[in-house]
PDB file of N, CA and C in Angstrom:
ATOM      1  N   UNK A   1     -28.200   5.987  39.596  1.00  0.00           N
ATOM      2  CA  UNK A   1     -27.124   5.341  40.312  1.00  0.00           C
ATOM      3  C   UNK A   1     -25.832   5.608  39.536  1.00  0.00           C
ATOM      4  N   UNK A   2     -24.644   5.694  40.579  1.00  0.00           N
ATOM      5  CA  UNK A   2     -23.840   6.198  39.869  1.00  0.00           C
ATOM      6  C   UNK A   2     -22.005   5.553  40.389  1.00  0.00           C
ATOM      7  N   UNK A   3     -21.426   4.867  39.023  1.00  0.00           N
ATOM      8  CA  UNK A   3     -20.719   4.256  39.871  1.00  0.00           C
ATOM      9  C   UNK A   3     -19.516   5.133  40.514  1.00  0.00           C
ATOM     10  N   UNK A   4     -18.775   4.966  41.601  1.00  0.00           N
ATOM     11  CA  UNK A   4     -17.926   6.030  42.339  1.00  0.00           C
ATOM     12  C   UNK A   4     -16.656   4.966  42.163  1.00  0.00           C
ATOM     13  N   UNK A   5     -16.265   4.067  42.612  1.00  0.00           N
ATOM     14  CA  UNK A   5     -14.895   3.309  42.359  1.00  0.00           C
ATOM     15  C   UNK A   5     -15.067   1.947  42.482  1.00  0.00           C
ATOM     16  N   UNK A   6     -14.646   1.405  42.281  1.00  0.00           N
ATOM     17  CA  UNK A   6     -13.856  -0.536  42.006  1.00  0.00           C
ATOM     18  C   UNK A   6     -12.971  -0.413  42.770  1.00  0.00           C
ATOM     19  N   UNK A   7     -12.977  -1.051  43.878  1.00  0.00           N
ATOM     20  CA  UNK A   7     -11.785  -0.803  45.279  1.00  0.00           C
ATOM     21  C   UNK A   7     -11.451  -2.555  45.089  1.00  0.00           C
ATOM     22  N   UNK A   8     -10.516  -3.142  45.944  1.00  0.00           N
ATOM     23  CA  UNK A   8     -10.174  -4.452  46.564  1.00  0.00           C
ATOM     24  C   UNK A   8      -9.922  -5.140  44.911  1.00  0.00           C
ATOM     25  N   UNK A   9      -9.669  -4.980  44.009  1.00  0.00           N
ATOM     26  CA  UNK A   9      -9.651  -5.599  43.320  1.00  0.00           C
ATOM     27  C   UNK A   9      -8.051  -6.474  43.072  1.00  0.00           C
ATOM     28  N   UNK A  10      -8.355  -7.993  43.069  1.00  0.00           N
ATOM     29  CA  UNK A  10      -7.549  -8.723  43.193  1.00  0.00           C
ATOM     30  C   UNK A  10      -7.809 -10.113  41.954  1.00  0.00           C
ATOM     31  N   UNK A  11      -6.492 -10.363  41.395  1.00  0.00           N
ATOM     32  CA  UNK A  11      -6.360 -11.364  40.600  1.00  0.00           C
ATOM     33  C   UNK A  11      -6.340 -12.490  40.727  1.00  0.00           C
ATOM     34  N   UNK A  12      -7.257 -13.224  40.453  1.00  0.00           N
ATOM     35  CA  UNK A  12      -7.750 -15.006  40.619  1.00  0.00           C
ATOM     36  C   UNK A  12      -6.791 -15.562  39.871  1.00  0.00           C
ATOM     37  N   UNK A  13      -5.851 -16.645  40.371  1.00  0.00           N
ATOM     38  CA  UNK A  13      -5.470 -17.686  39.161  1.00  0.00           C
ATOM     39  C   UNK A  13      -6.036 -18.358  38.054  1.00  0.00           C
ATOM     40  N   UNK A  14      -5.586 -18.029  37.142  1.00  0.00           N
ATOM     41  CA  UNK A  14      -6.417 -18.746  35.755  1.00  0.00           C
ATOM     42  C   UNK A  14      -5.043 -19.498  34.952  1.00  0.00           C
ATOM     43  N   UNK A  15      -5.706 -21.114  34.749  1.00  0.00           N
ATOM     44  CA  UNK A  15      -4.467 -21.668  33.712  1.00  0.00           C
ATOM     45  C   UNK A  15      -4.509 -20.881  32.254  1.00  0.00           C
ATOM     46  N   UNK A  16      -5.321 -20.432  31.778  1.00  0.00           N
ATOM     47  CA  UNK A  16      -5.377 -19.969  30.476  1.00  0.00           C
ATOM     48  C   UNK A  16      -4.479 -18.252  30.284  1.00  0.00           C
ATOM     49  N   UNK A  17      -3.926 -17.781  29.525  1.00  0.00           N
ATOM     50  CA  UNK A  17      -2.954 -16.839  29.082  1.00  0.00           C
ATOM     51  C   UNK A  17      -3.893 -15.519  28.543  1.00  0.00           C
ATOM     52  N   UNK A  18      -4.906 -16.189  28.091  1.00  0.00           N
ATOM     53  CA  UNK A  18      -5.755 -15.143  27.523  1.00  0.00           C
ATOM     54  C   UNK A  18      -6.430 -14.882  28.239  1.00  0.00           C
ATOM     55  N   UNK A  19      -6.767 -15.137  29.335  1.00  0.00           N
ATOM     56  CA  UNK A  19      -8.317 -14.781  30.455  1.00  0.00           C
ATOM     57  C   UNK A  19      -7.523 -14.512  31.688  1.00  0.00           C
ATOM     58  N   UNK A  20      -8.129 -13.239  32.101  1.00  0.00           N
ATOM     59  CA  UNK A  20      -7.495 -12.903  33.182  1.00  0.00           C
ATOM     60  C   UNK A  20      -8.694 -12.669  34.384  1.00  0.00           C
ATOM     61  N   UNK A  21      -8.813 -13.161  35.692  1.00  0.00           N
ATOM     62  CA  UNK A  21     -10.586 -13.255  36.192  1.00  0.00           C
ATOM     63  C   UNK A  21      -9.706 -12.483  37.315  1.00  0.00           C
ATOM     64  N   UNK A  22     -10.592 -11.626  38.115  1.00  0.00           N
ATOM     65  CA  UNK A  22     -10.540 -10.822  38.638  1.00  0.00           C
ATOM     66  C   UNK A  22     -11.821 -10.395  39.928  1.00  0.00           C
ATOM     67  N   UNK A  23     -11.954 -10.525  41.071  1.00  0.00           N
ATOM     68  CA  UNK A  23     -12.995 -10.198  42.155  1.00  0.00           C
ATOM     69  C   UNK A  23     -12.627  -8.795  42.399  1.00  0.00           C
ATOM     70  N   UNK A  24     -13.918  -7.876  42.860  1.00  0.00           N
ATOM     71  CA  UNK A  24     -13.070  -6.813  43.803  1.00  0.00           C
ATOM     72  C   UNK A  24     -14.751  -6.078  44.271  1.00  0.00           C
ATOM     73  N   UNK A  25     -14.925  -4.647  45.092  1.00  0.00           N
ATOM     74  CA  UNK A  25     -15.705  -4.436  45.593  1.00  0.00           C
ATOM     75  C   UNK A  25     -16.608  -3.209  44.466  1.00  0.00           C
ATOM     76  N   UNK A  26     -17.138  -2.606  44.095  1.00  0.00           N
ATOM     77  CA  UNK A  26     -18.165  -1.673  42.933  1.00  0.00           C
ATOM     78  C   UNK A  26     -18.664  -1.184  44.184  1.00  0.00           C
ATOM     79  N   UNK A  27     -18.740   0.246  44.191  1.00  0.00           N
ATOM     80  CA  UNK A  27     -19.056   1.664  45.358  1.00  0.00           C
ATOM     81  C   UNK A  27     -19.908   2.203  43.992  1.00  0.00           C
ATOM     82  N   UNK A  28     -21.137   2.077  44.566  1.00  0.00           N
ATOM     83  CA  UNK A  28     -21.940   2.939  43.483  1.00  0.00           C
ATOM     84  C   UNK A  28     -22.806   4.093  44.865  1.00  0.00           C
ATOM     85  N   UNK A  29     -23.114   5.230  43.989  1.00  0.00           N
ATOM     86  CA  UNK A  29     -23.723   6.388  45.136  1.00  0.00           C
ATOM     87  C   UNK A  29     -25.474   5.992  44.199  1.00  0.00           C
ATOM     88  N   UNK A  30     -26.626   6.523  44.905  1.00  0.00           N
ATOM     89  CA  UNK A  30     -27.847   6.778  44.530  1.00  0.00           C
ATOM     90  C   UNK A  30     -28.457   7.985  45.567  1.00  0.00           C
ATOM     91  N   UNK A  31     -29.041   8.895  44.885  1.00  0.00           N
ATOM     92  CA  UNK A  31     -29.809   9.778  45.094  1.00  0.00           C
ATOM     93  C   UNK A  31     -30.661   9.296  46.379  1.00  0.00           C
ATOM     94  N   UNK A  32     -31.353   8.102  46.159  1.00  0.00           N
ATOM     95  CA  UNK A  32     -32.648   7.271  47.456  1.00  0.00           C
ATOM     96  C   UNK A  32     -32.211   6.742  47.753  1.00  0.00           C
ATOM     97  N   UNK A  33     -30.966   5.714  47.904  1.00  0.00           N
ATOM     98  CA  UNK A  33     -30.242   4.309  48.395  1.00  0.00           C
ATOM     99  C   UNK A  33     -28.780   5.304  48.993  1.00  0.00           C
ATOM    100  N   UNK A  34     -28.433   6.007  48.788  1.00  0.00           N
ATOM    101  CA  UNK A  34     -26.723   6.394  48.947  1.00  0.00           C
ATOM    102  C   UNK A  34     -25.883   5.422  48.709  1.00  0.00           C
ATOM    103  N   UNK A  35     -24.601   5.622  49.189  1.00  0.00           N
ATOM    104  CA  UNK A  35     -23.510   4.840  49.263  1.00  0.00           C
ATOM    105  C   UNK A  35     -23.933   3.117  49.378  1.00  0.00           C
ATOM    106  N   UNK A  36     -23.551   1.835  48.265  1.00  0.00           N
ATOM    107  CA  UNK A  36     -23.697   0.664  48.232  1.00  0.00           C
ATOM    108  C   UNK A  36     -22.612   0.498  47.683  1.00  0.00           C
ATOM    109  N   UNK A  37     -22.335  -0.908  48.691  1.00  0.00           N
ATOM    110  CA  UNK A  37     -20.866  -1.333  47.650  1.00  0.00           C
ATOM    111  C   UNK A  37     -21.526  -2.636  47.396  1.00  0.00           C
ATOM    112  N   UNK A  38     -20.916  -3.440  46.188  1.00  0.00           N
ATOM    113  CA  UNK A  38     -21.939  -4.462  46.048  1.00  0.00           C
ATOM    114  C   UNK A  38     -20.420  -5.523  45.290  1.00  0.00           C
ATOM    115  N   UNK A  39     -20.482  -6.914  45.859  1.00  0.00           N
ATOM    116  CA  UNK A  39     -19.296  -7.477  45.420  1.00  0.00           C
ATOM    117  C   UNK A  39     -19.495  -7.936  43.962  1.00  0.00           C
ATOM    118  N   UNK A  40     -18.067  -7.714  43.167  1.00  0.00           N
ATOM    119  CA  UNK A  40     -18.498  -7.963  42.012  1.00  0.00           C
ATOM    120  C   UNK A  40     -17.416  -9.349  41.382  1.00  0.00           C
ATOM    121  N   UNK A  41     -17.178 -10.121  40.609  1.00  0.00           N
ATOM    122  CA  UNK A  41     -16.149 -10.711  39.671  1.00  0.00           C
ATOM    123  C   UNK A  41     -16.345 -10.153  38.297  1.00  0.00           C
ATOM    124  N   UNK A  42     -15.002 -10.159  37.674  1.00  0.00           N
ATOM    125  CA  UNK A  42     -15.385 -10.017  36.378  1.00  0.00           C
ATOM    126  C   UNK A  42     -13.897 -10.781  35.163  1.00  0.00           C
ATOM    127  N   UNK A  43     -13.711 -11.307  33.932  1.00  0.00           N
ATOM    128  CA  UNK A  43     -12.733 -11.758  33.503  1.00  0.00           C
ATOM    129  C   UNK A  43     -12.649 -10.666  32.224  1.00  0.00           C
ATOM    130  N   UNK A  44     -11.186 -10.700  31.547  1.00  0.00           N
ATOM    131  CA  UNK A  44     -10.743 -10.128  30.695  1.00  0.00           C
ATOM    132  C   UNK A  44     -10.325 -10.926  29.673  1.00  0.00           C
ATOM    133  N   UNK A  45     -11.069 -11.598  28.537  1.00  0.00           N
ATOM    134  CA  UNK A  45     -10.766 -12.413  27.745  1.00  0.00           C
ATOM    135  C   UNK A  45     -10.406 -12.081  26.434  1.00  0.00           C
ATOM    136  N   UNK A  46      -8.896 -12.054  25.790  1.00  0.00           N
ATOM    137  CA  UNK A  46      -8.373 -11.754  24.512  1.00  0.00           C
ATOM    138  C   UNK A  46      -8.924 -12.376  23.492  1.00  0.00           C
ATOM    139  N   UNK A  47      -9.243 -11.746  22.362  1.00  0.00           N
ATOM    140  CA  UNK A  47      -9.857 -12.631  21.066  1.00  0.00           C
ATOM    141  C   UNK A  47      -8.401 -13.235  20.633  1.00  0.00           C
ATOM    142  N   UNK A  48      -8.723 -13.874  19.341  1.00  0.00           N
ATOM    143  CA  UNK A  48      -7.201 -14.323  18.759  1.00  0.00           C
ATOM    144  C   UNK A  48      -6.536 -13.021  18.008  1.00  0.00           C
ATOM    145  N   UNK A  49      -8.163 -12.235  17.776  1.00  0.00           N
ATOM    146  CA  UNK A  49      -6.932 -10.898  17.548  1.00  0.00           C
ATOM    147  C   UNK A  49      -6.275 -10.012  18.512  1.00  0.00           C
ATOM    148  N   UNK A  50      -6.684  -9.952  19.606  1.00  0.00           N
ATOM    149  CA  UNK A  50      -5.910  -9.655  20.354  1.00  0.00           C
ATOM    150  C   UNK A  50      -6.786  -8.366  21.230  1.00  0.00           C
ATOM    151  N   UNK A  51      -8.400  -8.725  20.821  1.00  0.00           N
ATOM    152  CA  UNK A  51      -9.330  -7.214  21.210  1.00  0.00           C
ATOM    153  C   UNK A  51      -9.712  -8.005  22.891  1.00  0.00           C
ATOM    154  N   UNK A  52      -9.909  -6.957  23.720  1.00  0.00           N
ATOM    155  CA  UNK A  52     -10.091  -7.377  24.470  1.00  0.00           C
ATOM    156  C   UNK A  52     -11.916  -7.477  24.661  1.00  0.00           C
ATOM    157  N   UNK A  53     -12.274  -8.466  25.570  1.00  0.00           N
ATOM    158  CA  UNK A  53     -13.897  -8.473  26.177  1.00  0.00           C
ATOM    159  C   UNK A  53     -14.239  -9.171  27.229  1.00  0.00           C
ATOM    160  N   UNK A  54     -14.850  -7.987  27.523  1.00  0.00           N
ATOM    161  CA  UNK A  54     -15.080  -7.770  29.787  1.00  0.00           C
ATOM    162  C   UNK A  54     -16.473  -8.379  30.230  1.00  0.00           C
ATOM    163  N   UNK A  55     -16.045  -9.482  30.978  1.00  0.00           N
ATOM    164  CA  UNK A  55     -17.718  -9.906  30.827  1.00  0.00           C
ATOM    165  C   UNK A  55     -17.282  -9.545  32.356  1.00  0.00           C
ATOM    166  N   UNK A  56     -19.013  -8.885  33.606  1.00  0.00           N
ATOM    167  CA  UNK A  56     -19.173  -8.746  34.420  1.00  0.00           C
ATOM    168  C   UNK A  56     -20.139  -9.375  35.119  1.00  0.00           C
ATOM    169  N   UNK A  57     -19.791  -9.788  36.407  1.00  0.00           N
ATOM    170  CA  UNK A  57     -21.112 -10.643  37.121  1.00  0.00           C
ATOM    171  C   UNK A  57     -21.301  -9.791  38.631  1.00  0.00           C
ATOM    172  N   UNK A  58     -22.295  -9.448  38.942  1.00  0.00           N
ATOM    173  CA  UNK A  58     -22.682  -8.884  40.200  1.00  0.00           C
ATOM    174  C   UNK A  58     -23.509  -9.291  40.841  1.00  0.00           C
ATOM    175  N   UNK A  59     -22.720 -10.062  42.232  1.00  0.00           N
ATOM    176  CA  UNK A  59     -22.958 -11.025  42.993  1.00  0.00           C
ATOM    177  C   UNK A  59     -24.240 -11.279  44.219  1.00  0.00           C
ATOM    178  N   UNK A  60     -24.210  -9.345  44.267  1.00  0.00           N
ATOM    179  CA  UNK A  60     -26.072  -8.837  44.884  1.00  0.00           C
ATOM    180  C   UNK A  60     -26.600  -7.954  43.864  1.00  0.00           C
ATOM    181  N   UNK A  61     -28.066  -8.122  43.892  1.00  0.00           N
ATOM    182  CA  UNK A  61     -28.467  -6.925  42.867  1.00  0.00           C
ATOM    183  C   UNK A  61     -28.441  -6.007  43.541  1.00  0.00           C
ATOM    184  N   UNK A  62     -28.029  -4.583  42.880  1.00  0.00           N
ATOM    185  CA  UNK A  62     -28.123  -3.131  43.813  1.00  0.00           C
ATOM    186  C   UNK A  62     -29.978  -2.633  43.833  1.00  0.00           C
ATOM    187  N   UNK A  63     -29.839  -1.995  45.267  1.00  0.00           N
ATOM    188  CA  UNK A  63     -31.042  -2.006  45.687  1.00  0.00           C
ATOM    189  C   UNK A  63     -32.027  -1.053  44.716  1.00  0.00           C
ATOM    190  N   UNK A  64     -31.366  -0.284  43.888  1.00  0.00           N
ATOM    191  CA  UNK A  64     -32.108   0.593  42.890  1.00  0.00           C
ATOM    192  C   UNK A  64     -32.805  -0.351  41.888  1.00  0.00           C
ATOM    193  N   UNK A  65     -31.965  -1.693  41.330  1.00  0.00           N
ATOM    194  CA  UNK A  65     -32.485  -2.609  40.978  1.00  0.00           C
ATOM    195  C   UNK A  65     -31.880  -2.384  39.683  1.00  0.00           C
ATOM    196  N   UNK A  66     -31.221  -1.055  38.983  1.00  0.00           N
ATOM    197  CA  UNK A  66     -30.731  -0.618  37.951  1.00  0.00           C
ATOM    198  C   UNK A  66     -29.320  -1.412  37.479  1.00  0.00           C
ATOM    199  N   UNK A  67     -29.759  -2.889  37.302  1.00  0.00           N
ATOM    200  CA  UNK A  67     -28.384  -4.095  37.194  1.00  0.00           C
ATOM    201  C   UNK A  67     -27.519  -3.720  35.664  1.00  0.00           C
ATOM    202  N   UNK A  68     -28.664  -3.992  34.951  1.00  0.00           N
ATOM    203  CA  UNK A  68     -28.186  -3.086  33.230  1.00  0.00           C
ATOM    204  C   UNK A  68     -27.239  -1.577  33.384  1.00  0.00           C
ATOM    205  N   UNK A  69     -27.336  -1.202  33.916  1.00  0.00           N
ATOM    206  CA  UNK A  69     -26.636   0.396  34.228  1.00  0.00           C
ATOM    207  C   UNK A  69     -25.473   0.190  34.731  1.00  0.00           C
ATOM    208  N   UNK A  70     -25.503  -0.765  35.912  1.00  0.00           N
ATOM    209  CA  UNK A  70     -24.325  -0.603  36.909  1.00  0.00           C
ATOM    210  C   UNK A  70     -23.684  -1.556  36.055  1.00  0.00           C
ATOM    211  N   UNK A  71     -23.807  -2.591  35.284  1.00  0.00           N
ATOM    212  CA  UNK A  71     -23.068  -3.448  34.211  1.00  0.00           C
ATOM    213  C   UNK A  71     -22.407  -2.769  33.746  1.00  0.00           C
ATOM    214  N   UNK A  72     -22.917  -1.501  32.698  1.00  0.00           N
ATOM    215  CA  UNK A  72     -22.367  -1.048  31.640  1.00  0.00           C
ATOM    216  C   UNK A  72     -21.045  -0.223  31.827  1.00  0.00           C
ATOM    217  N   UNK A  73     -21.809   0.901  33.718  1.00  0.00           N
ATOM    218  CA  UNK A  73     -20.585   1.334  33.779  1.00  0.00           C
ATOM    219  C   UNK A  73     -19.138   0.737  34.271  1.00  0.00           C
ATOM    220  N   UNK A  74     -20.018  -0.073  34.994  1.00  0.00           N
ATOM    221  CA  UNK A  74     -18.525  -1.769  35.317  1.00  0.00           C
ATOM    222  C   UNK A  74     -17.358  -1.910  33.989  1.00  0.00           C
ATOM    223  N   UNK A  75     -18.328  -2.113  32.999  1.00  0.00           N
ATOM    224  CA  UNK A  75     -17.182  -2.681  31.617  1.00  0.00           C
ATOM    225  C   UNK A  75     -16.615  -1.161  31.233  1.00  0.00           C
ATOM    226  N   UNK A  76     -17.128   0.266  31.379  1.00  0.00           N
ATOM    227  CA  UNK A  76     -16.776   1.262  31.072  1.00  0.00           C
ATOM    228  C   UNK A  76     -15.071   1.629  32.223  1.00  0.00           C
ATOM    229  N   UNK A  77     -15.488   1.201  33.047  1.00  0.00           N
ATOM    230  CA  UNK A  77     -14.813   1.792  33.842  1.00  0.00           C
ATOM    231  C   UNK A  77     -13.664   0.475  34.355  1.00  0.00           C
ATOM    232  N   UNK A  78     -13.871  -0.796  33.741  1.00  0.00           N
ATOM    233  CA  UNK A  78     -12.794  -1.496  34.070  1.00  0.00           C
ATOM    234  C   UNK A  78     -11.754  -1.475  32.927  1.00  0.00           C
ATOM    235  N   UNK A  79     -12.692  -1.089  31.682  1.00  0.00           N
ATOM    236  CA  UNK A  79     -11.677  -0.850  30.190  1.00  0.00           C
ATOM    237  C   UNK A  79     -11.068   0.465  30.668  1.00  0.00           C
ATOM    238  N   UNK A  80     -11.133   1.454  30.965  1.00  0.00           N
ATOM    239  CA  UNK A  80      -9.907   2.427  31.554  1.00  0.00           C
ATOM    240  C   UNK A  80      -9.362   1.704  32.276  1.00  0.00           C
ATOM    241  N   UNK A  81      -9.338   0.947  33.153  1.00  0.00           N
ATOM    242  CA  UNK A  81      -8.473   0.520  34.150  1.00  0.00           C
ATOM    243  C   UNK A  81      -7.300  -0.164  33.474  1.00  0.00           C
ATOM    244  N   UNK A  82      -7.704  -1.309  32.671  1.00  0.00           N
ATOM    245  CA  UNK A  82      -6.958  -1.774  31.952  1.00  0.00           C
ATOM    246  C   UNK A  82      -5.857  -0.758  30.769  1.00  0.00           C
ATOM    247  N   UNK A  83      -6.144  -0.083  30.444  1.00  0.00           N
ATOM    248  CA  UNK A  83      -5.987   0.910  29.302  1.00  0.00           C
ATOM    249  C   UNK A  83      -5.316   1.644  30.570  1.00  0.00           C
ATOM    250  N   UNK A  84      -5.398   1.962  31.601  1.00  0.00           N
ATOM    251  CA  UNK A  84      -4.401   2.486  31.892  1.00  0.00           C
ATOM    252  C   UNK A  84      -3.209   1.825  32.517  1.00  0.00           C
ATOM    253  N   UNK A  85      -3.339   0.408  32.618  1.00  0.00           N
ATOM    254  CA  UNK A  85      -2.122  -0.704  32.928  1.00  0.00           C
ATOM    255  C   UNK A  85      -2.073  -0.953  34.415  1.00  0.00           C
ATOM    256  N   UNK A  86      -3.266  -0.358  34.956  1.00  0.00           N
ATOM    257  CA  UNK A  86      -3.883  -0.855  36.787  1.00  0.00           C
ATOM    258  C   UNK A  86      -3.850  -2.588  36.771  1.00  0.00           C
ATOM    259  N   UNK A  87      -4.636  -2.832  35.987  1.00  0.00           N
ATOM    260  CA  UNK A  87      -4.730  -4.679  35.738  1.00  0.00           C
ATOM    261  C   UNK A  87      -3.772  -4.737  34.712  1.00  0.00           C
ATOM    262  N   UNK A  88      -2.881  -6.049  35.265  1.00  0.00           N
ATOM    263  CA  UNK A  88      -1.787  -6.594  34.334  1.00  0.00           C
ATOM    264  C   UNK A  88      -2.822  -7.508  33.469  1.00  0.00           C
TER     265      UNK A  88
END
């Protein structure tokens, strides 16, 4: 399984400065399943030093069942996002 894009992604209000929470849609392709989009949330929480860490939650399991995988590339591919200044 393989993830293809993070579309709809939109910013939740949060009172806190350091956490930034975030919903949007994960388009993953599979070889036996094809095209699944599967809804995801995820937050961006600053340490006090200032490192960032992406926790992800995915709201259906994908039908490959490969949840560990599609996690990893979630936090892979939302840290470029960020790093490239897509998410404020």
């Amino acid at each position: 399984m393989k993830l293809i894009s993070v579309e709809d992604i939109k910013e939740k209000d949060h009172p806190l400065d350091y956490r930034k929470t975030y919903t949007a849609r994960a388009v993953f392709q599979s070889v036996v399943h094809g095209k699944e989009e599967i809804p995801i949330s995820f937050h961006i929480e600053y340490t006090p030093l200032g490192e960032p860490r992406i926790e992800v939650q995915l709201h259906e399991h994908p039908r490959s069942g490969e949840v560990l995988g599609a996690v990893k590339a979630l936090k892979s591919h939302i840290k470029a996002l960020r790093e490239q200044g897509v998410l404020s």
